[in-house]
N, C-alpha and C. Protein backbone atom coordinates (compact mmCIF):
# COMPACT_ATOMS: atom_id res chain seq x y z
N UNK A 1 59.31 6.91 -1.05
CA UNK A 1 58.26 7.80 -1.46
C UNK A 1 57.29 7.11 -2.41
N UNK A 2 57.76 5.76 -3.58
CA UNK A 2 56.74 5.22 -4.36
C UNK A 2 55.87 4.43 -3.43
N UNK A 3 56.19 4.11 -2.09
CA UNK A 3 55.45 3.21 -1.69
C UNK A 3 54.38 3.84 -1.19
N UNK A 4 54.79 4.89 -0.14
CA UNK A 4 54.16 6.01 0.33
C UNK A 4 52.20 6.52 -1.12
N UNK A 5 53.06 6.61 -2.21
CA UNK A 5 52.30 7.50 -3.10
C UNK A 5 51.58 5.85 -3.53
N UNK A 6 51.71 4.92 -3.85
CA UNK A 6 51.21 3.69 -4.38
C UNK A 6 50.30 3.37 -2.80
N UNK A 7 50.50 3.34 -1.70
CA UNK A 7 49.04 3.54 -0.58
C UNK A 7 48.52 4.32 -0.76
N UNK A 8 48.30 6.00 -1.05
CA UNK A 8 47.80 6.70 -1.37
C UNK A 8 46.58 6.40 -2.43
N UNK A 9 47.13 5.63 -3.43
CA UNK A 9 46.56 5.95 -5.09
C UNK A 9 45.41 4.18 -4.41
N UNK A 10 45.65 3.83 -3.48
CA UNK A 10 45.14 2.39 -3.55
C UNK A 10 43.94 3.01 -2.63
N UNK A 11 44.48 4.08 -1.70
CA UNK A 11 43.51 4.41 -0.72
C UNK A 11 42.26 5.31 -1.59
N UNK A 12 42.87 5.84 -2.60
CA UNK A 12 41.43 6.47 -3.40
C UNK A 12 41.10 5.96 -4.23
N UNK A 13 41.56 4.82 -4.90
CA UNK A 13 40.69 4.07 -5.57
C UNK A 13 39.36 3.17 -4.60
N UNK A 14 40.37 2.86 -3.45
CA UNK A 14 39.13 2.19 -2.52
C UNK A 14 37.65 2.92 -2.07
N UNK A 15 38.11 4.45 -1.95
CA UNK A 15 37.22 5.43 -1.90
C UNK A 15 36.20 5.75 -3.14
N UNK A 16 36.89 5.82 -4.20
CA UNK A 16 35.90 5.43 -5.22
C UNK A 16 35.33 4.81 -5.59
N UNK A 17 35.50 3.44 -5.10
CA UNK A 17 35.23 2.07 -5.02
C UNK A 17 33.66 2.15 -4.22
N UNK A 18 33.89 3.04 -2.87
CA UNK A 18 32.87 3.01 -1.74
C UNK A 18 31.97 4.23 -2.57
N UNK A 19 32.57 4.88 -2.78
CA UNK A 19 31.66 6.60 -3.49
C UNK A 19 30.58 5.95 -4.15
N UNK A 20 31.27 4.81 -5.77
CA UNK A 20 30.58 4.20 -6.78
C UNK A 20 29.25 3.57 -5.97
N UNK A 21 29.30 2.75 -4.70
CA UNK A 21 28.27 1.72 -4.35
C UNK A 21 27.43 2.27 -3.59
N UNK A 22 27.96 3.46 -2.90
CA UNK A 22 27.12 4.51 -1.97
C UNK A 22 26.10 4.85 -3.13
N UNK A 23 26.50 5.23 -3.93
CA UNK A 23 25.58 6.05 -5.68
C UNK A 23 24.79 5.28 -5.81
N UNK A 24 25.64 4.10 -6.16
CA UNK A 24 24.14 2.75 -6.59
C UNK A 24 23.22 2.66 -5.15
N UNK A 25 23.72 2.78 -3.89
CA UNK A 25 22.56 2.29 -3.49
C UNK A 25 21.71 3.57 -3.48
N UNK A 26 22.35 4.67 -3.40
CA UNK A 26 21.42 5.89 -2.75
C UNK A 26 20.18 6.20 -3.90
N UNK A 27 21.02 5.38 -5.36
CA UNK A 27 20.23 6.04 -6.80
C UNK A 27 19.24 5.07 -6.60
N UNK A 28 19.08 3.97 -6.08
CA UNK A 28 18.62 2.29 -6.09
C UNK A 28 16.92 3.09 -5.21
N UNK A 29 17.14 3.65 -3.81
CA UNK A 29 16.64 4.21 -2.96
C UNK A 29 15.51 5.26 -3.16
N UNK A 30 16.29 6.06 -3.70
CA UNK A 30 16.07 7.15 -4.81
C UNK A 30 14.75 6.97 -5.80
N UNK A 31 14.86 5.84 -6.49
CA UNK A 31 13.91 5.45 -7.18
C UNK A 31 12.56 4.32 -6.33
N UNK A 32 12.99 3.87 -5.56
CA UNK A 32 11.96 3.22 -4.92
C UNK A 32 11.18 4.19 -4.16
N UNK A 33 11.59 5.36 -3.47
CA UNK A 33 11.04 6.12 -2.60
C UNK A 33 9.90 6.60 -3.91
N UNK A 34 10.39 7.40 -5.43
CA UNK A 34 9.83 7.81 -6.16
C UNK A 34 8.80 7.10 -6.68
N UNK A 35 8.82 6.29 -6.90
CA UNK A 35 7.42 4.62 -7.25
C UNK A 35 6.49 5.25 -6.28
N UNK A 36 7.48 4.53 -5.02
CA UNK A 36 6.20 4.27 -3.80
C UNK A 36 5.52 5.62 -3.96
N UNK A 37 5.59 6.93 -3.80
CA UNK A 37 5.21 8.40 -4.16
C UNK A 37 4.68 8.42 -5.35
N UNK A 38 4.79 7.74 -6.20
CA UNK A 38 3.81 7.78 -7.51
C UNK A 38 2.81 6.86 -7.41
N UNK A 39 2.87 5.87 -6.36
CA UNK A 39 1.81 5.04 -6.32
C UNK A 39 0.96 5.67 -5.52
N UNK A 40 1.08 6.33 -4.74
CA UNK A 40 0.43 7.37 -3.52
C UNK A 40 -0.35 8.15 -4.00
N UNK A 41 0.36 9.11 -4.97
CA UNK A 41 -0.39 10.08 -5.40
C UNK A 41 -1.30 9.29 -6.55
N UNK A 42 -1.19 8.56 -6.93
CA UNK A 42 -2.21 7.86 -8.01
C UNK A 42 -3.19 7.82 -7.44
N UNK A 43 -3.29 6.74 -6.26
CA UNK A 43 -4.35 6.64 -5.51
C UNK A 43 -5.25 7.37 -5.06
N UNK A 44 -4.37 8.73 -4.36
CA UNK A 44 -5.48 9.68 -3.61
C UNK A 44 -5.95 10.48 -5.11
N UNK A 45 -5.27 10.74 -6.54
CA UNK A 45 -5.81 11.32 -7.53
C UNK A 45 -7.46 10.64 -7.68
N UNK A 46 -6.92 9.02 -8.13
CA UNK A 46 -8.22 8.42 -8.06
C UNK A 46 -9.30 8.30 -7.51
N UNK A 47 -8.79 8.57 -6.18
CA UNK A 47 -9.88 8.71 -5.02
C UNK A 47 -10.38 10.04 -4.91
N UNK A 48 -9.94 11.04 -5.22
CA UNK A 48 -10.91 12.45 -5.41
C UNK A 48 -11.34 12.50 -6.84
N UNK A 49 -10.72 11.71 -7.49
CA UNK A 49 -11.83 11.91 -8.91
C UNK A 49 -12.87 11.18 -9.04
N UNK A 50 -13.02 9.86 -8.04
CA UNK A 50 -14.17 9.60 -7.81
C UNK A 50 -15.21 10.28 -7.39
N UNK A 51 -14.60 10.80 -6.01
CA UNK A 51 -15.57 11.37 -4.96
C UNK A 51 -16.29 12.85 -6.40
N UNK A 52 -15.47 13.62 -6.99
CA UNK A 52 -15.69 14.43 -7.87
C UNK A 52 -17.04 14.07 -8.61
N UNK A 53 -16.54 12.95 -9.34
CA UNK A 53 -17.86 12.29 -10.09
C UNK A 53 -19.00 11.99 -9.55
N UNK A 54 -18.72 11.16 -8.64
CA UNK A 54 -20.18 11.28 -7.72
C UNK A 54 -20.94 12.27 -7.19
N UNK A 55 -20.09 13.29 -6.75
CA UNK A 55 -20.93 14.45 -6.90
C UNK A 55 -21.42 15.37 -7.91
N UNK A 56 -20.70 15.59 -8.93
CA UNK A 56 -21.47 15.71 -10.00
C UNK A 56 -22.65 15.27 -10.57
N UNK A 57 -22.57 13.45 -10.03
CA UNK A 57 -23.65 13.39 -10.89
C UNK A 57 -24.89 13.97 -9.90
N UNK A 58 -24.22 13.26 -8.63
CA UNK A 58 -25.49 13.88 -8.00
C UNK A 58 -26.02 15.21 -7.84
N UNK A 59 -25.37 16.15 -8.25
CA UNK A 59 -25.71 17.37 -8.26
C UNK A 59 -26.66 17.39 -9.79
N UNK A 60 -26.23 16.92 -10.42
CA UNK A 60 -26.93 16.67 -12.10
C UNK A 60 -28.34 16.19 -11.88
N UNK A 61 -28.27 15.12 -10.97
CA UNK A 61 -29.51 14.67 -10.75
C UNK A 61 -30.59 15.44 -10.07
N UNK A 62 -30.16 15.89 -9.27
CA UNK A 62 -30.55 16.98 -8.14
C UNK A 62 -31.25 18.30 -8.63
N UNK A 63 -30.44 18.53 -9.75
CA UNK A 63 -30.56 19.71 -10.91
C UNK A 63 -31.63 19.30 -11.98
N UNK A 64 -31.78 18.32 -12.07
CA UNK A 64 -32.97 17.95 -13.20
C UNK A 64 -34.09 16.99 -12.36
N UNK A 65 -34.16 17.29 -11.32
CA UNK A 65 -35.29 17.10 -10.37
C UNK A 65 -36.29 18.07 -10.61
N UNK A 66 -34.95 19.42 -9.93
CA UNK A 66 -35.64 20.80 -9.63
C UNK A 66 -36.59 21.41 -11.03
N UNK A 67 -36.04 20.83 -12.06
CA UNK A 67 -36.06 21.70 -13.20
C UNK A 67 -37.37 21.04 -14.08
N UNK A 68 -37.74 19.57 -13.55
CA UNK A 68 -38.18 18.74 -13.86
C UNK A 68 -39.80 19.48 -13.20
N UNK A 69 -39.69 19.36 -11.68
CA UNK A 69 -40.55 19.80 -10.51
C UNK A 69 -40.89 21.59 -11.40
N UNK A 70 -40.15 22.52 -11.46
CA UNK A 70 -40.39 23.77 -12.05
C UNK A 70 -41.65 23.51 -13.23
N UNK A 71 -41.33 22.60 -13.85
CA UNK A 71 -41.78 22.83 -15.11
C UNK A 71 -43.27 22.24 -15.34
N UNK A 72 -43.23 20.93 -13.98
CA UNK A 72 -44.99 20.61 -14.07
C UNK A 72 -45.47 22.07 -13.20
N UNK A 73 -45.18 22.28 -12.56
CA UNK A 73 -46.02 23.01 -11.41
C UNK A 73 -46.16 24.40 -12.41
N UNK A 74 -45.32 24.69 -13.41
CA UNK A 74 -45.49 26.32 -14.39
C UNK A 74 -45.01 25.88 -15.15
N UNK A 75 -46.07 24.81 -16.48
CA UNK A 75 -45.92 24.71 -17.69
C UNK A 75 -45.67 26.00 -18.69
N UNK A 76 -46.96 27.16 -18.32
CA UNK A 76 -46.73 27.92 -19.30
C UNK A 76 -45.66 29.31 -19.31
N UNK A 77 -45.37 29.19 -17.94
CA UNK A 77 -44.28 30.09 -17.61
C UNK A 77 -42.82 29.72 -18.07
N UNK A 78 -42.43 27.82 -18.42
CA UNK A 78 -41.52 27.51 -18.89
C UNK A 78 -41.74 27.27 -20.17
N UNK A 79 -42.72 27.56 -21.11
CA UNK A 79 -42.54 27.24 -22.45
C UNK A 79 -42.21 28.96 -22.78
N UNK A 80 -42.95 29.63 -22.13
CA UNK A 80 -42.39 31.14 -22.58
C UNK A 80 -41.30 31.45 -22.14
N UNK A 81 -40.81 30.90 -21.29
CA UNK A 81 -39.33 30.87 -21.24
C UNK A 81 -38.29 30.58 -22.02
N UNK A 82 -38.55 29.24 -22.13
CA UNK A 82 -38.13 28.36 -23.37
C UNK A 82 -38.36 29.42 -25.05
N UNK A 83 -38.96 29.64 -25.20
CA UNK A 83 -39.63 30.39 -26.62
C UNK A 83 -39.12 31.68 -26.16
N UNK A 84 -38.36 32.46 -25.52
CA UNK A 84 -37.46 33.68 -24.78
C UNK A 84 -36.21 33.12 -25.26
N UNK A 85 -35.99 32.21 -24.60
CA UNK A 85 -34.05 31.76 -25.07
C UNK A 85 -34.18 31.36 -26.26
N UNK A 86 -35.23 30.32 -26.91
CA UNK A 86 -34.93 30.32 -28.84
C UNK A 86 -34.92 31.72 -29.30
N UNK A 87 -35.34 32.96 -28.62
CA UNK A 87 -35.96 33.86 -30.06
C UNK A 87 -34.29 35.02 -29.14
N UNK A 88 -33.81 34.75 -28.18
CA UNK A 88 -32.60 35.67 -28.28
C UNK A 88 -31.29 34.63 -29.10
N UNK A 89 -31.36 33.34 -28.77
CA UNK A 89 -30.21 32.36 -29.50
C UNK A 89 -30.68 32.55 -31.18
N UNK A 90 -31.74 32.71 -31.35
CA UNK A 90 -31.64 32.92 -32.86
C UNK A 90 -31.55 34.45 -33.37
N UNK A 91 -31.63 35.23 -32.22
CA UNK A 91 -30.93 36.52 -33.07
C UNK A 91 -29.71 36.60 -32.82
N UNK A 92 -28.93 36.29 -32.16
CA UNK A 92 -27.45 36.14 -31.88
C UNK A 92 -26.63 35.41 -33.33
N UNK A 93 -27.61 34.18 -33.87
CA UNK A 93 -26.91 33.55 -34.68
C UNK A 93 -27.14 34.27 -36.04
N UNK A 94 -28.63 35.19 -35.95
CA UNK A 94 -28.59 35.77 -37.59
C UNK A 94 -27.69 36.88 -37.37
N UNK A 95 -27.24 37.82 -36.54
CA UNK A 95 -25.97 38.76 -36.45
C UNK A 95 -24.67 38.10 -36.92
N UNK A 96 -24.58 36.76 -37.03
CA UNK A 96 -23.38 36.42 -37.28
C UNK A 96 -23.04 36.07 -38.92
């Protein structure tokens, strides 16, 4: 029966033996898959925060064309405009 129970105890140490290296590789795996996936998503982050910026600006630009164009063609319609938003921004600030 000791011999019996001494194959036994050899057969699950060998199993633990295999369990332990299965772990390392699967943990080994595990982490490379996670990199490569963090390198991925870096990239495409970067690459729509470009594309983001560029359109911004160009919309910025685009926006102070229009505003640019507004203001020769109806000087005096944008200074009374202008002299409209100072005289409500400065009663907003003496209420406070």
């Amino acid at each position: 029966m000791t011999g019996n129970y001494t194959e036994e105890m050899g057969a699950v140490k060998s199993d633990l033996q295999t369990l332990k290296e299965d772990l390392a590789t699967l943990t080994k795996a595990v982490k490379e898959d996670a990199q490569a996936n963090a390198l991925e998503l870096r990239a495409n982050a970067k690459t729509k925060f470009d594309s983001a910026r560029a359109n911004a600006v160009e919309a910025g630009t685009k926006g102070r064309r229009k505003a640019q164009t507004t203001i020769q063609a109806n000087p005096i319609v944008s200074i009374a405009a202008t002299a409209g938003v100072g005289l409500i921004i400065g009663a907003l600030m003496a209420r406070s």
